[in-house]
Protein backbone atom coordinates (compact mmCIF):
# COMPACT_ATOMS: atom_id res chain seq x y z
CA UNK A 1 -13.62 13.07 -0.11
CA UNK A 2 -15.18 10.67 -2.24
CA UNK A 3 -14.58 7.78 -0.05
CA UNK A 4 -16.64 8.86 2.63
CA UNK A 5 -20.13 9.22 1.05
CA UNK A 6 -22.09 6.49 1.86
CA UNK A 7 -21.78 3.49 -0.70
CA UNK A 8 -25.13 2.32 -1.75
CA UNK A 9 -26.52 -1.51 -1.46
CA UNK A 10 -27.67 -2.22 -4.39
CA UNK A 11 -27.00 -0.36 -8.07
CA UNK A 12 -27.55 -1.40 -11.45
CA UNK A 13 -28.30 -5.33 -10.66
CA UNK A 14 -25.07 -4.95 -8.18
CA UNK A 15 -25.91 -6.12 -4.36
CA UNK A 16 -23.24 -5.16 -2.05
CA UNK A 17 -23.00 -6.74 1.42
CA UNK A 18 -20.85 -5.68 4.23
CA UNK A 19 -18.74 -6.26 7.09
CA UNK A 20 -17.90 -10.10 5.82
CA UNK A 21 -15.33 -11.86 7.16
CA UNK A 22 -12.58 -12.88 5.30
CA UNK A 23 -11.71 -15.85 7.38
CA UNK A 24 -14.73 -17.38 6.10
CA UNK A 25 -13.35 -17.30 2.75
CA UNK A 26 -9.93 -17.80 2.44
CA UNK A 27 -8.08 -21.65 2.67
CA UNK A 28 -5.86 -19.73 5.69
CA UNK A 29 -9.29 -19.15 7.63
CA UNK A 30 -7.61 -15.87 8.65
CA UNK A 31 -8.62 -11.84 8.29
CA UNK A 32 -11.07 -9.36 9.44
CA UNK A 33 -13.73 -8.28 7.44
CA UNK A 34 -13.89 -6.92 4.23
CA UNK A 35 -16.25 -3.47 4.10
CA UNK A 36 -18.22 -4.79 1.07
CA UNK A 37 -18.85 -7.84 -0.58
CA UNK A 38 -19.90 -7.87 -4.60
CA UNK A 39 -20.95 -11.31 -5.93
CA UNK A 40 -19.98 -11.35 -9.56
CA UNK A 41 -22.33 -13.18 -11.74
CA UNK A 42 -21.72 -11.73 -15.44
CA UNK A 43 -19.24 -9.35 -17.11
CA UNK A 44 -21.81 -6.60 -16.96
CA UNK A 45 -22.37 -6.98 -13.07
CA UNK A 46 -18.32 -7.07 -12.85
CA UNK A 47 -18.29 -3.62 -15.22
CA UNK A 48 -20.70 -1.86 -12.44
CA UNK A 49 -18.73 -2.60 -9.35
CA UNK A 50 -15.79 -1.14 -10.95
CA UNK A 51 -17.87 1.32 -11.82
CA UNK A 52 -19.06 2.02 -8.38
CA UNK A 53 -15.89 1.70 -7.02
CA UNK A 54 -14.72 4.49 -8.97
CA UNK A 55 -17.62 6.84 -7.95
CA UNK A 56 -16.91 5.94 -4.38
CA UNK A 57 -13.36 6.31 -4.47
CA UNK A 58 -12.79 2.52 -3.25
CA UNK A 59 -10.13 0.18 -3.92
CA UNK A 60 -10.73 -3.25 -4.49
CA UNK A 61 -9.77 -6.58 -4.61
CA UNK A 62 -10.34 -9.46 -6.93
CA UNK A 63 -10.68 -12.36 -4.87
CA UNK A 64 -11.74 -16.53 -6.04
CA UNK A 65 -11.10 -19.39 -3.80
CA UNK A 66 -8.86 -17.54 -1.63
CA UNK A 67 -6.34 -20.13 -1.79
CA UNK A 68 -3.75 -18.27 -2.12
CA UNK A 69 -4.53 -15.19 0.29
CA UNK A 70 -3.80 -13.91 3.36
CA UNK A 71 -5.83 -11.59 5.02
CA UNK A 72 -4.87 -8.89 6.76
CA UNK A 73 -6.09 -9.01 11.22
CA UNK A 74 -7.38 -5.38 10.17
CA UNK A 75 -9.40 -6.69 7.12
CA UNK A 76 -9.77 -4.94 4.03
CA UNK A 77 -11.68 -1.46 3.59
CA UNK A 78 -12.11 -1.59 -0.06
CA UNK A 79 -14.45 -3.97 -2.04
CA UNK A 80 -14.38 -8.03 -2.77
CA UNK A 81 -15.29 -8.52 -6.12
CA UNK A 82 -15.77 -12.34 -5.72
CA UNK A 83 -15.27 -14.50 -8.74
CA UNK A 84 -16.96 -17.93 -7.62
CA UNK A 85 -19.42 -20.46 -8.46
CA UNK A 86 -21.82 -17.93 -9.82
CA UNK A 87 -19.21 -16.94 -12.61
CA UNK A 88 -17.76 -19.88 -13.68
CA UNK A 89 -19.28 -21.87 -16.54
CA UNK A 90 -17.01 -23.88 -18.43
CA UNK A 91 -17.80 -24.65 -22.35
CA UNK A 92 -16.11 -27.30 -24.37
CA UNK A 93 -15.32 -27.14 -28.14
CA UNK A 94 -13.38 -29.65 -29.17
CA UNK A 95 -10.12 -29.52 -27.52
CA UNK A 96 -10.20 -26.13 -26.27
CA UNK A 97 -12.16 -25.18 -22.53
CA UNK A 98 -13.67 -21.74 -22.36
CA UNK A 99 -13.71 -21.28 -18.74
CA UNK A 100 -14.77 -18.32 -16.40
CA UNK A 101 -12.95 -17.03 -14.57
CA UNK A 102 -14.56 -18.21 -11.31
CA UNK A 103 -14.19 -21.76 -12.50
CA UNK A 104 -12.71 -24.22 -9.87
CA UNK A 105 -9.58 -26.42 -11.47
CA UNK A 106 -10.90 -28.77 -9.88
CA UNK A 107 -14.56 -28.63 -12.12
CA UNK A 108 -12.05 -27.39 -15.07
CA UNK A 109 -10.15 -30.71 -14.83
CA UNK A 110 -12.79 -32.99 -14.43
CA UNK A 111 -14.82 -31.84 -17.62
CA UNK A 112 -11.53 -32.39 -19.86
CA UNK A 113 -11.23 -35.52 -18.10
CA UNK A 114 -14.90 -36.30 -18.73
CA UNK A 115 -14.49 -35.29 -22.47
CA UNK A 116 -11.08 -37.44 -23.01
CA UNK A 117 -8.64 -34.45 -23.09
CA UNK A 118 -5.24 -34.44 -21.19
CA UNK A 119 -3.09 -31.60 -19.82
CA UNK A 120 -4.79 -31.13 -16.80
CA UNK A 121 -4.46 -33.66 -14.63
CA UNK A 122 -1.71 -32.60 -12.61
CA UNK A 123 -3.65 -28.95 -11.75
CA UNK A 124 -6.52 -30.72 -10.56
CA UNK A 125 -5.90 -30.98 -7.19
CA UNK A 126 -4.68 -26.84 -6.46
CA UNK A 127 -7.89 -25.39 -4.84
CA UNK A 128 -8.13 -22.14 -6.70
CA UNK A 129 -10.22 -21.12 -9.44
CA UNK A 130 -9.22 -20.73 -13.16
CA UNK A 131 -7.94 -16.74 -13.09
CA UNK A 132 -6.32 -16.87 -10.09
CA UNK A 133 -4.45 -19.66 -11.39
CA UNK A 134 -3.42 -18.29 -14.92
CA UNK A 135 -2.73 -14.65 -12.45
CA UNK A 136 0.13 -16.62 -10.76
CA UNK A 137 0.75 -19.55 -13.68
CA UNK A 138 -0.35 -22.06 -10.97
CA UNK A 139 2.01 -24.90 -11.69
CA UNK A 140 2.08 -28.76 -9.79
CA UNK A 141 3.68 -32.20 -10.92
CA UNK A 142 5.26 -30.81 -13.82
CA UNK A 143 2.00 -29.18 -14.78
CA UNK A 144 1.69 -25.59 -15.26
CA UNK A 145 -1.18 -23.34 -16.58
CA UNK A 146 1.72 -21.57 -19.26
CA UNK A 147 1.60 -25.34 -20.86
CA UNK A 148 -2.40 -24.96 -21.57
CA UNK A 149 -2.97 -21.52 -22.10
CA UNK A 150 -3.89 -20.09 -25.07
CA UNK A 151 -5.26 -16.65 -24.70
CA UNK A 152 -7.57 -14.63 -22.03
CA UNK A 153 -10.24 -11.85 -22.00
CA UNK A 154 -10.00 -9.85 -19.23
CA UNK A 155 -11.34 -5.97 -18.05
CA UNK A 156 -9.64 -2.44 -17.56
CA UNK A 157 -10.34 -0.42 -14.69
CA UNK A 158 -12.45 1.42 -16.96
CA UNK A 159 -14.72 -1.61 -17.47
CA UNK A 160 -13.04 -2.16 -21.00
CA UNK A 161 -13.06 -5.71 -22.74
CA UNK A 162 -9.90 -7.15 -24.09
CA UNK A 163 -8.27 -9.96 -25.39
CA UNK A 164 -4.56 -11.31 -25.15
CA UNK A 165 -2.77 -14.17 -26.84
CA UNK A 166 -0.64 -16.06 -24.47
CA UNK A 167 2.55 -15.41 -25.50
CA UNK A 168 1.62 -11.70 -24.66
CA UNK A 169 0.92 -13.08 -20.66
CA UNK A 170 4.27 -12.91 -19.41
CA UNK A 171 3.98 -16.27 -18.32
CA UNK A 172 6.75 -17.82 -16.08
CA UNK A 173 7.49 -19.54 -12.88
CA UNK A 174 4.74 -18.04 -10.79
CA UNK A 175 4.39 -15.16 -12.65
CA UNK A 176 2.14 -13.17 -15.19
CA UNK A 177 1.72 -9.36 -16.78
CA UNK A 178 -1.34 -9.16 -14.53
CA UNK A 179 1.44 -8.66 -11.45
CA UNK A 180 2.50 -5.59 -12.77
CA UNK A 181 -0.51 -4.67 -14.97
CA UNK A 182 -4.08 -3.94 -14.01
CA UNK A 183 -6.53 -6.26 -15.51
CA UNK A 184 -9.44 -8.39 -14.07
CA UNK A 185 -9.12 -12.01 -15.92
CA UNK A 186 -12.38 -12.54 -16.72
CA UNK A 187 -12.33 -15.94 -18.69
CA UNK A 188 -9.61 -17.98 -20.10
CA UNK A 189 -8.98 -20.27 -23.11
CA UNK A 190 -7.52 -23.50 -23.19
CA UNK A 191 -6.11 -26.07 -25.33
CA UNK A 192 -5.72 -29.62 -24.35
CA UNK A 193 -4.91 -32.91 -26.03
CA UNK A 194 -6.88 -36.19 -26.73
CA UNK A 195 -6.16 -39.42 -24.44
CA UNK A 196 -7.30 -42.14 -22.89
CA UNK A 197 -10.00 -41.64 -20.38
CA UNK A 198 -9.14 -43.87 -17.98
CA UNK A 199 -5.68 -43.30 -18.09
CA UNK A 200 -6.33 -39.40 -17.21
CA UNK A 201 -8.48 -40.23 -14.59
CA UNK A 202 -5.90 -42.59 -13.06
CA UNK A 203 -3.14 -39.83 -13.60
CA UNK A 204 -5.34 -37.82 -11.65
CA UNK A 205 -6.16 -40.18 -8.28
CA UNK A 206 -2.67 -41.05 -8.28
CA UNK A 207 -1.89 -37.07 -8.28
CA UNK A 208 -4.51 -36.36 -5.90
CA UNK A 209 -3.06 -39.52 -3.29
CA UNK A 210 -0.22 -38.26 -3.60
CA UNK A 211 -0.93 -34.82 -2.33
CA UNK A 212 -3.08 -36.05 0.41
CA UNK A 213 -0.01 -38.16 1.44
CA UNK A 214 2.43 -35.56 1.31
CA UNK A 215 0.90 -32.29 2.18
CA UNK A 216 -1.15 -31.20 5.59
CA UNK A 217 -4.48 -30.60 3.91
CA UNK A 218 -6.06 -31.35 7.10
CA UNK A 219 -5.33 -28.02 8.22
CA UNK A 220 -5.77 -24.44 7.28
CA UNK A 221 -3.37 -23.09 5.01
CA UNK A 222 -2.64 -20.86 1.73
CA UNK A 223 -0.69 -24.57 0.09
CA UNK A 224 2.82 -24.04 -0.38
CA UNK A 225 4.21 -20.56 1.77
CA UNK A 226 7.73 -20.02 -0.35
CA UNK A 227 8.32 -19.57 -3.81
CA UNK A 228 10.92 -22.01 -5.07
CA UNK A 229 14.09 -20.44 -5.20
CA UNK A 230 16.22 -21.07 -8.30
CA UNK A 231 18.61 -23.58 -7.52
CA UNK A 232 16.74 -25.45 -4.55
CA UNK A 233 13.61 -25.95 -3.03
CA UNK A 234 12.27 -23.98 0.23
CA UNK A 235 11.18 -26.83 2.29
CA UNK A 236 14.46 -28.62 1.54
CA UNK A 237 16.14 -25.35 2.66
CA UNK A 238 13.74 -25.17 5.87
CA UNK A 239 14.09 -28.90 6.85
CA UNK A 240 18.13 -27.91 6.53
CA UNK A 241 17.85 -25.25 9.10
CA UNK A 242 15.58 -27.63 11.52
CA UNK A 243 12.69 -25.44 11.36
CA UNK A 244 10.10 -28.18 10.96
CA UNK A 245 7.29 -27.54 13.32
CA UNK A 246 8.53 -23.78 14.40
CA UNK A 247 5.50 -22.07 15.94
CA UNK A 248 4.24 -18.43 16.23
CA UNK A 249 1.37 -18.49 17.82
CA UNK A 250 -1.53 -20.48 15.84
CA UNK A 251 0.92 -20.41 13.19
CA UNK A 252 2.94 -23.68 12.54
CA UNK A 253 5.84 -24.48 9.69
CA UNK A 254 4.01 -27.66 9.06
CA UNK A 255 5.97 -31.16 10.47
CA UNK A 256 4.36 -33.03 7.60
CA UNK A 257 6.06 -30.81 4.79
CA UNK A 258 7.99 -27.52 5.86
CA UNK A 259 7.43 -25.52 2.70
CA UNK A 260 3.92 -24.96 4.39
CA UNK A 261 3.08 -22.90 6.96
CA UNK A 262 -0.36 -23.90 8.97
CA UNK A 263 -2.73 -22.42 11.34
CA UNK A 264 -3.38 -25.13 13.92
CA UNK A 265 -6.14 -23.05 15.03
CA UNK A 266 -6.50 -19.16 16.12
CA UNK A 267 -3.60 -18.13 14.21
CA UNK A 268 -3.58 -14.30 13.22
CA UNK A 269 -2.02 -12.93 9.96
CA UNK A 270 0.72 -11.46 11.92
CA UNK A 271 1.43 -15.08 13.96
CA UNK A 272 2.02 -16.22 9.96
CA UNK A 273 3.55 -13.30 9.00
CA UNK A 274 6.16 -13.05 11.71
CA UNK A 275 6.63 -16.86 11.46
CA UNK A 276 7.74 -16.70 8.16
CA UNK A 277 9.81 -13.23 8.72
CA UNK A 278 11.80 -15.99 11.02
CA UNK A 279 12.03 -18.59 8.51
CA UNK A 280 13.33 -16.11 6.12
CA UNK A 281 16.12 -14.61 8.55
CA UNK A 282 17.49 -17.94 9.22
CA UNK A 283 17.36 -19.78 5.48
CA UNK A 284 19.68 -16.45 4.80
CA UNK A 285 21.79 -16.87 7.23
CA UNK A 286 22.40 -20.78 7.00
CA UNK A 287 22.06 -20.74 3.36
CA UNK A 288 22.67 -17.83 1.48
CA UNK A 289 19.13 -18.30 -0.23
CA UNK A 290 16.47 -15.43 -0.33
CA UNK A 291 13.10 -17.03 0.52
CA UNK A 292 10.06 -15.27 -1.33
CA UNK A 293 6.45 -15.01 0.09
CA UNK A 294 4.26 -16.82 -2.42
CA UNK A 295 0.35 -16.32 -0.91
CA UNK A 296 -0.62 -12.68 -1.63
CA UNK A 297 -1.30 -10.23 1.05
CA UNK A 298 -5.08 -8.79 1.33
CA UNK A 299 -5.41 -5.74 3.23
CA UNK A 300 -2.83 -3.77 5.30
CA UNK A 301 -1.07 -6.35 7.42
CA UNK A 302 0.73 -4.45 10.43
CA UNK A 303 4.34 -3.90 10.34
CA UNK A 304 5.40 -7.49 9.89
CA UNK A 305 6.45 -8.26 6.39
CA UNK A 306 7.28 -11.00 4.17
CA UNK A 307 8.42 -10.18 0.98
C-alpha cells in the first residue's frame, strides 16, 4: 500500500515536519497531532505537497488560523498544508485587494482601512484568514465575504490553476461550492468602496468593543458553535432551554454568550463534541429547531457526533 512507504522530509523545496500538535494551532487549543506538517509559502510549494500526497497515498487537510476547527483527540494522519503568514501578501489596486490566501482579515481589513476603502470593517475582528473565510462566506455585523467578493484562483487535486467569478462560488449563509467541491483557495479578489478614513476606523473599534463585550474571547474556542437556524438564533434557542454554562468536562456552553461553546481548560474534542450532542437533543425537544455544527471537524473524532 502506498500509504505505508515512508514519506520523505524534504522534496522539491517542500519541508515536512511531523508529529505536531494540533492544539497548538487551532483557536479551540484542542487535538492530537497531525503526522506531517507542510508550510506553504508559494503556489509551486502548495502544487508539490499535493503532489506528494498523491505519491504517498495521504489525505490532507487545508488548514489557516484554525479558527474554525476542531481537532480530533486521535489527531489527524494525513498532511497539514498550512496556509499562514508565509502565504499571505496582500496587494492593493485601486479598490480591489488581491489577497493570499493565508492572509489574516484582520491584516486584510486594516490595509483597506489604511488605503480609505470600506466593506470590511465589520470582518475585521473574525480570527481566520482570507480562504477560510470566503470557504465558509464568513459573515459578522451585517458583513459578509459574498458582499466583497469578486472572484478566486484556487488549485485541483491535480495541482491545476483556476479561476472563478463569484457568482460561480455558491455563496450563501455559511456556505460555498468549495463544501461540496475540491479546490484549495489559493488567493482571492476583492472589491471595496471609497470612504472616510476615520470613519472606517471608528466603525471598526466600535465593532471590535463590541465583540470583546459580548463574546468570551478570553477563552479557547472555535467563535460561534451553531449555525443560525432560519427563523431564530442558536444562543437565543440555548438561553431558552437554560443551558447557559452546561459543562462536559473542560467543555463549557459559555455564561457570557451561549451560542459558544468554551474550553475552560483540558477540554477534549469529545468533552465538546458530546456537549454539543446535548445541546442539540434538548433545543429539539424544547423547540422543534435542528441545531447545526458550524466549526469543522479535523481528523476522526470518536463516535460522538455533531452534525
Amino acid at each position: 500500500m502506498e500509504g505505508s512507504r515512508s514519506v520523505p522530509e524534504q522534496t522539491d523545496g517542500l519541508t515536512l515536519r511531523t508529529k505536531i500538535p494540533l492544539s497548538e494551532h487551532t483557536s479551540f487549543r484542542i487535538g492530537g497531532n497531525a503526522a506531517y506538517w507542510a508550510e506553504i509559502s508559494s503556489v509551486p510549494m502548495l502544487a508539490a505537497a499535493l503532489e506528494l500526497c498523491r505519491s504517498y497515498g495521504l489525505p490532507y487537510f487545508v488548514l489557516g488560523r484554525g479558527s474554525n476547527v476542531l481537532a480530533a483527540d486521535e489527531g489527524y494522519t494525513g498532511m497539514i498544508l498550512h496556509l499562514g503568514d508565509a502565504f499571505s501578501a496582500v496587494s492593493l489596486h485601486g479598490n480591489t485587494l488581491v489577497c493570499e490566501a493565508g492572509a489574516s482579515l484582520a491584516k486584510t481589513a486594516k490595509t483597506a482601512a489604511q488605503a480609505g476603502l470600506t466593506g470590511m470593517e465589520g470582518l475585521s475582528g473574525i480570527p481566520g484568514t482570507i480562504g477560510g473565510a470566503l470557504y465558509m462566506n464568513a459573515g459578522a455585523y451585517g458583513y459578509e465575504m459574498k458582499d466583497i467578493v469578486t472572484e478566486c484562483q484556487y488549485m485541483d487535486d491535480a495541482g491545476g490553476l483556476h479561476t472563478l467569478p463569484a457568482e460561480t462560488l455558491a455563496l450563501s449563509y455559511r456556505h460555498s461550492r468549495f463544501m461540496e467541491q475540491p479546490g484549495i483557495i489559493t488567493s482571492v479578489t476583492l472589491t471595496l468602496r471609497p470612504g472616510d478614513k476615520d470613519s472606517i476606523h471608528a466603525a471598526m473599534q466600535e465593532l471590535l468593543a463590541r465583540r470583546s463585550e459580548k463574546q468570551p474571547l478570553q477563552y479557547p474556542s472555535a467563535g460561534s458553535t451553531f449555525k443560525r437556524p432560519a427563523g431564530s438564533y442558536a444562543s437565543l434557542l440555548i438561553d431558552q432551554c437554560g443551558l447557559r454554562g452546561m459543562r462536559v468536562g473542560g467543555a463549557q456552553v459559555s455564561e457570557k454568550h451561549a451560542g459558544f461553546v468554551i474550553n475552560t481548560g483540558g477540554a477534549t474534542c469529545r468533552d465538546v463534541l458530546t456537549l454539543c450532542e446535548k445541546v442539540r437533543q434538548t433545543v429539539k425537544e424544547q423547540t422543534g429547531y435542528t441545531l447545526e455544527l458550524e466549526p469543522v471537524i479535523l481528523g476522526k473524532a470518536g463516535d460522538t457526533a455533531c452534525s
